[in-house]
Protein backbone atom coordinates (compact mmCIF):
# COMPACT_ATOMS: atom_id res chain seq x y z
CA UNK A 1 -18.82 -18.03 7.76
CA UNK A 2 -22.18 -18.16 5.67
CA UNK A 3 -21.71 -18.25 1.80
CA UNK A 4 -24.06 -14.61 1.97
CA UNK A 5 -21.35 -13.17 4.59
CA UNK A 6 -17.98 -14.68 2.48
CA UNK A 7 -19.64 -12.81 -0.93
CA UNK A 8 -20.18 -9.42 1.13
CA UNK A 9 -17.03 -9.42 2.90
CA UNK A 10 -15.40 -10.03 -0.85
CA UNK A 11 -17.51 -7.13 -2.20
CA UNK A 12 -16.89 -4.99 0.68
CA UNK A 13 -13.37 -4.77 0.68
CA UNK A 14 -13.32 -4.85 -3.26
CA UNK A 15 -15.08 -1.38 -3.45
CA UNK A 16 -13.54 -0.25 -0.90
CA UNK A 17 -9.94 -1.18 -2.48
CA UNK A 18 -11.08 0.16 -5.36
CA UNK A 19 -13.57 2.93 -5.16
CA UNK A 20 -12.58 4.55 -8.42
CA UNK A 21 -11.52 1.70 -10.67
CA UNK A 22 -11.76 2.38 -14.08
CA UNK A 23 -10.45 1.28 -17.48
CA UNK A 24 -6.57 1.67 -18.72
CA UNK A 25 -8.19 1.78 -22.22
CA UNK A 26 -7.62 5.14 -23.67
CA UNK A 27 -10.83 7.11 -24.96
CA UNK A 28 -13.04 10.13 -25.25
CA UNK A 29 -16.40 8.93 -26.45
CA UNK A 30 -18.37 5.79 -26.77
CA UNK A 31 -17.57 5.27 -30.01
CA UNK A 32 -13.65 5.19 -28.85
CA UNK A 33 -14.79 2.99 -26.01
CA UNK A 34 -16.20 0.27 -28.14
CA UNK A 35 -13.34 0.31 -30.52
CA UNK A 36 -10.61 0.02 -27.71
CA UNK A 37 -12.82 -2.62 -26.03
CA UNK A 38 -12.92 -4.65 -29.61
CA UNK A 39 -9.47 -4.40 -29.89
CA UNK A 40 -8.40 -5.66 -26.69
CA UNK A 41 -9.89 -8.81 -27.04
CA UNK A 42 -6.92 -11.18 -25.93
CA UNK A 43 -5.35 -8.38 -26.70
CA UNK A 44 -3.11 -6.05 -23.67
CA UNK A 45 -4.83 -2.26 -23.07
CA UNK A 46 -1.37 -0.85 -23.28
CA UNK A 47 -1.05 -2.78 -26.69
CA UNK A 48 -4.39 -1.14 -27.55
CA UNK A 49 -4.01 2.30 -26.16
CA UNK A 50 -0.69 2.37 -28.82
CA UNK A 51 -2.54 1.65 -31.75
CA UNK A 52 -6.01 4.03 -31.09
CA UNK A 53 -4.59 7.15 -31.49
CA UNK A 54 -3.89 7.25 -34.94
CA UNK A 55 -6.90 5.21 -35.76
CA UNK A 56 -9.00 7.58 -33.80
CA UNK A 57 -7.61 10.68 -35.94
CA UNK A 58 -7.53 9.14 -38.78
CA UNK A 59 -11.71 7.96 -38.18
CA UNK A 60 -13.07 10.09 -35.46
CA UNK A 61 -16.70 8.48 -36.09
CA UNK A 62 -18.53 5.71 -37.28
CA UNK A 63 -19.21 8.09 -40.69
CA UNK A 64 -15.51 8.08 -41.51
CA UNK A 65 -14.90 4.40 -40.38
CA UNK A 66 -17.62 3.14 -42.29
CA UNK A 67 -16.16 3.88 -45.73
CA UNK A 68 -12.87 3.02 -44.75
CA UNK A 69 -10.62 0.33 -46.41
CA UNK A 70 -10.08 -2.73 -43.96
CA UNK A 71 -6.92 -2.85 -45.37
CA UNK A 72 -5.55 0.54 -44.16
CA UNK A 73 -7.57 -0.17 -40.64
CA UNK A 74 -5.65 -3.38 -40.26
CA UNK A 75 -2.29 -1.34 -41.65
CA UNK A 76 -3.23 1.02 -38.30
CA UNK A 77 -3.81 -2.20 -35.94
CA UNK A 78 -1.26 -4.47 -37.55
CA UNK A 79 0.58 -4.75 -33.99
CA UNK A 80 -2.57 -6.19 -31.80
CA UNK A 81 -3.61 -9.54 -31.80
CA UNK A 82 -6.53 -10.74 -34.95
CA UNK A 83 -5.72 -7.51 -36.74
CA UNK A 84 -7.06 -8.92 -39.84
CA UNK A 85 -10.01 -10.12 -38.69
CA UNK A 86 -10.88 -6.70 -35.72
CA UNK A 87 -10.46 -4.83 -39.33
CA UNK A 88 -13.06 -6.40 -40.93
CA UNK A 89 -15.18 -5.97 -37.63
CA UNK A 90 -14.38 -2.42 -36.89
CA UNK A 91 -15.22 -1.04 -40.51
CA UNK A 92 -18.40 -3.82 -40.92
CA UNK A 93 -19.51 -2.65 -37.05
CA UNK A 94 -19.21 1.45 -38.39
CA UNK A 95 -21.92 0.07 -41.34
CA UNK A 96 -24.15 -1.12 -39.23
CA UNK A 97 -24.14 2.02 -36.95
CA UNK A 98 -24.62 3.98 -39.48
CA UNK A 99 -27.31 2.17 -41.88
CA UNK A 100 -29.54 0.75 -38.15
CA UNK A 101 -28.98 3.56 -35.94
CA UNK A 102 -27.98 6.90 -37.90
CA UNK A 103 -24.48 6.84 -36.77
CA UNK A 104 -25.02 6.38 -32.61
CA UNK A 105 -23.45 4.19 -30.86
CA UNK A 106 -26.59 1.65 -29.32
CA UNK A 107 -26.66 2.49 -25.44
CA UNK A 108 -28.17 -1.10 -24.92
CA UNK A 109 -26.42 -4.48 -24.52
CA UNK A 110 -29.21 -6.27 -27.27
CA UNK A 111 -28.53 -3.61 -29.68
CA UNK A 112 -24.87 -3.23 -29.01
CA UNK A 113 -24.37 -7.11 -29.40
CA UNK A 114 -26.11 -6.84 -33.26
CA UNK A 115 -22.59 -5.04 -33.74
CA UNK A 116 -20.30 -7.06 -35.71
CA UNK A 117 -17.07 -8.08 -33.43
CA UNK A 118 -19.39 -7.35 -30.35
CA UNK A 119 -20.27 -9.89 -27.74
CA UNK A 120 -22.14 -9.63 -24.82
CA UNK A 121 -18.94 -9.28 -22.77
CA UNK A 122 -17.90 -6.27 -24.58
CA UNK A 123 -21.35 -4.70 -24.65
CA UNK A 124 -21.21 -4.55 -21.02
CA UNK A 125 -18.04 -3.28 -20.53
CA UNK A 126 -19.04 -0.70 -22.34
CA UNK A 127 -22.06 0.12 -20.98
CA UNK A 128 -20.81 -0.42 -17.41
CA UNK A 129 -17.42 1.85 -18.46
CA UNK A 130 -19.24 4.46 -20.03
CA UNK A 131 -22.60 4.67 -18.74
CA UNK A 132 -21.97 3.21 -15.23
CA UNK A 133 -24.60 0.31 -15.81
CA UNK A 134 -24.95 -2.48 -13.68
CA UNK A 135 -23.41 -4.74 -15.60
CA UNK A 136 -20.51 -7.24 -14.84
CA UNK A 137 -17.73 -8.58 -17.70
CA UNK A 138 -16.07 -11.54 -17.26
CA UNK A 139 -12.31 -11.44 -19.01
CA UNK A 140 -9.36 -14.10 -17.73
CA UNK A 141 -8.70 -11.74 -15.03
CA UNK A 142 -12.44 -11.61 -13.51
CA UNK A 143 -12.46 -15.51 -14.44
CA UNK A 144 -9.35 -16.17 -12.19
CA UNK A 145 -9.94 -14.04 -9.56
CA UNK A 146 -13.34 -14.75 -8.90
CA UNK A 147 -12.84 -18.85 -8.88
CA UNK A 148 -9.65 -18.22 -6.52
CA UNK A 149 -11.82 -16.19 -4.22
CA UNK A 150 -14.60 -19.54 -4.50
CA UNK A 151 -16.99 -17.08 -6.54
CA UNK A 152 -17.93 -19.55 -8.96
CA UNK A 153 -17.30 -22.64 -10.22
CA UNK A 154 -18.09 -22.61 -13.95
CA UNK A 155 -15.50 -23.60 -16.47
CA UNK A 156 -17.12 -20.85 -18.75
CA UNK A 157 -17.24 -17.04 -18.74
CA UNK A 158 -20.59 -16.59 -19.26
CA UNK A 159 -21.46 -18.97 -16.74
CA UNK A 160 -18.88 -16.99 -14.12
CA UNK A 161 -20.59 -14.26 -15.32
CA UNK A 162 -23.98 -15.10 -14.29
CA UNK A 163 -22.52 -16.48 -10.95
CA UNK A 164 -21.09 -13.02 -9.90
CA UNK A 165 -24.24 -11.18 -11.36
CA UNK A 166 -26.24 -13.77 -9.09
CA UNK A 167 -24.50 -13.17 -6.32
CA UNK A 168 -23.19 -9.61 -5.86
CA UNK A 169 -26.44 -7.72 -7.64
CA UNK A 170 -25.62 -4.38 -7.47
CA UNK A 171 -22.45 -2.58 -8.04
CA UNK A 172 -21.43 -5.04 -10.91
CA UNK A 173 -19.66 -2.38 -13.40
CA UNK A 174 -17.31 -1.28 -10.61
CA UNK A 175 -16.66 -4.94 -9.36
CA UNK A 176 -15.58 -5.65 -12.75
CA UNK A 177 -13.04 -2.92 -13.24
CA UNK A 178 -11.69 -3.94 -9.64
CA UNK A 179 -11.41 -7.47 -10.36
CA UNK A 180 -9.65 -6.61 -13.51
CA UNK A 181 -7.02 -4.16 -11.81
CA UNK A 182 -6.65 -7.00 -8.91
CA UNK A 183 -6.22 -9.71 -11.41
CA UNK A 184 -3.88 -7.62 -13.49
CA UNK A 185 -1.32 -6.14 -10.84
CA UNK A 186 -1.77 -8.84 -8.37
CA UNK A 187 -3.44 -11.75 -8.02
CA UNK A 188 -1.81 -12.90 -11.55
CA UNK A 189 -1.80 -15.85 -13.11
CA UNK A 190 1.69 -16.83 -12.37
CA UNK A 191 3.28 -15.82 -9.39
CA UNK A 192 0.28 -13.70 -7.33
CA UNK A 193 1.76 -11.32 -5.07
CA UNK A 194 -0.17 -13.15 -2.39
CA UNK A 195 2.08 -11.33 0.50
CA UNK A 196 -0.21 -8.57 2.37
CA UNK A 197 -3.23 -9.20 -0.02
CA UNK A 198 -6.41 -7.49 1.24
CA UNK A 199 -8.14 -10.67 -0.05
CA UNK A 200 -6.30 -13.68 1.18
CA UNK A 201 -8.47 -14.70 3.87
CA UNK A 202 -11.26 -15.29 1.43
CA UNK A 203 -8.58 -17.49 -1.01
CA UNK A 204 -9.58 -20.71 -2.05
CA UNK A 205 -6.79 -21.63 -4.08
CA UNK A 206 -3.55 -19.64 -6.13
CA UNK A 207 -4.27 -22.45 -9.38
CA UNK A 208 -3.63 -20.91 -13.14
CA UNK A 209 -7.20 -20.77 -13.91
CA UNK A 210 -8.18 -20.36 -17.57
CA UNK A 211 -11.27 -19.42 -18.96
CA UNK A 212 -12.98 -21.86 -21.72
């Protein structure tokens, strides 16, 4: 099997698997999107998805949450991981929509990454969530699934990331959503429920990866 036929028979039965993946993160809007995705940074969605409601009520834009007291945001988030320091983001990320870009969320990954608390892998997640941009994310579940499947061989995310963007092209925003479900539910870290897989014939190995 050629590298180009192992990387479309992987993609293949991904989309297939998963023609509808989409985030567990709970949201409405953009705006919701981007604070979910900020939270969840090594950070569970159902952890996150616990915690947004109120905050979303309580700031239902960027106008409310930019005059808000990080101390009553991190009071809201207290129960997800960083909450201190995703306060401090959240309200100095509302500023900075509202002073550079008259309170809209950006809708491109340079702009979105001049957000406080907002990297390039949470820029495209939202922008491959929300706007269906072809755009791929690389969290510990991507990371370990896509070295298992022999996908890439960089000890960095970013690096992964530009391996899967390299070689799949197009489709990237729902390849990232299915690797995340796969990863999540069953190819886990400990333990993959390797039994019936769709994907073992393409396994290269069931190690704990880790991104650095």
């Amino acid at each position: 099997m050629t590298k180009k036929e192992r990387i479309n028979g992987i993609k293949t039965l991904f989309l297939e698997h998963y023609k509808d993946a989409q985030t567990e993160l709970h949201y409405t809007n953009i705006y919701e999107l981007l604070i979910a995705v900020m939270l969840s940074a090594q950070c569970t969605d159902k952890r996150v998805n616990m915690v947004t409601p109120l905050l979303f009520k309580q700031y239902p834009s960027t106008k409310e949450l930019s005059k808000a007291n990080v101390t009553d945001v991190a009071t809201i988030i207290h129960s997800v991981s960083f909450f201190n320091a995703k306060a401090k983001n959240l309200v100095a990320m509302a500023q900075r929509v509202e002073c550079n870009f008259g309170g809209e969320i950006p809708q491109n990954q340079h702009d979105l990454m001049t957000l406080n608390g907002v990297g390039q892998k949470s820029a495209n997640v939202v922008l491959g969530e929300f706007l269906g941009m072809n755009y791929m994310a690389v969290d510990t579940h991507v990371f370990r699934v896509s070295h298992r499947l022999g996908l890439s061989k960089s000890v960095r995310a970013i690096d992964t990331e530009k391996d899967l963007t390299k070689s799949f092209k197009d489709n990237l925003n729902l390849l990232h959503q299915a690797f995340v479900l796969f990863g999540r539910y069953r190819c886990k870290a400990l333990k993959p429920q390797c039994q019936d897989c769709f994907a073992i014939q393409y396994c290269m190995s069931n190690a704990n990866f880790k991104p650095q």
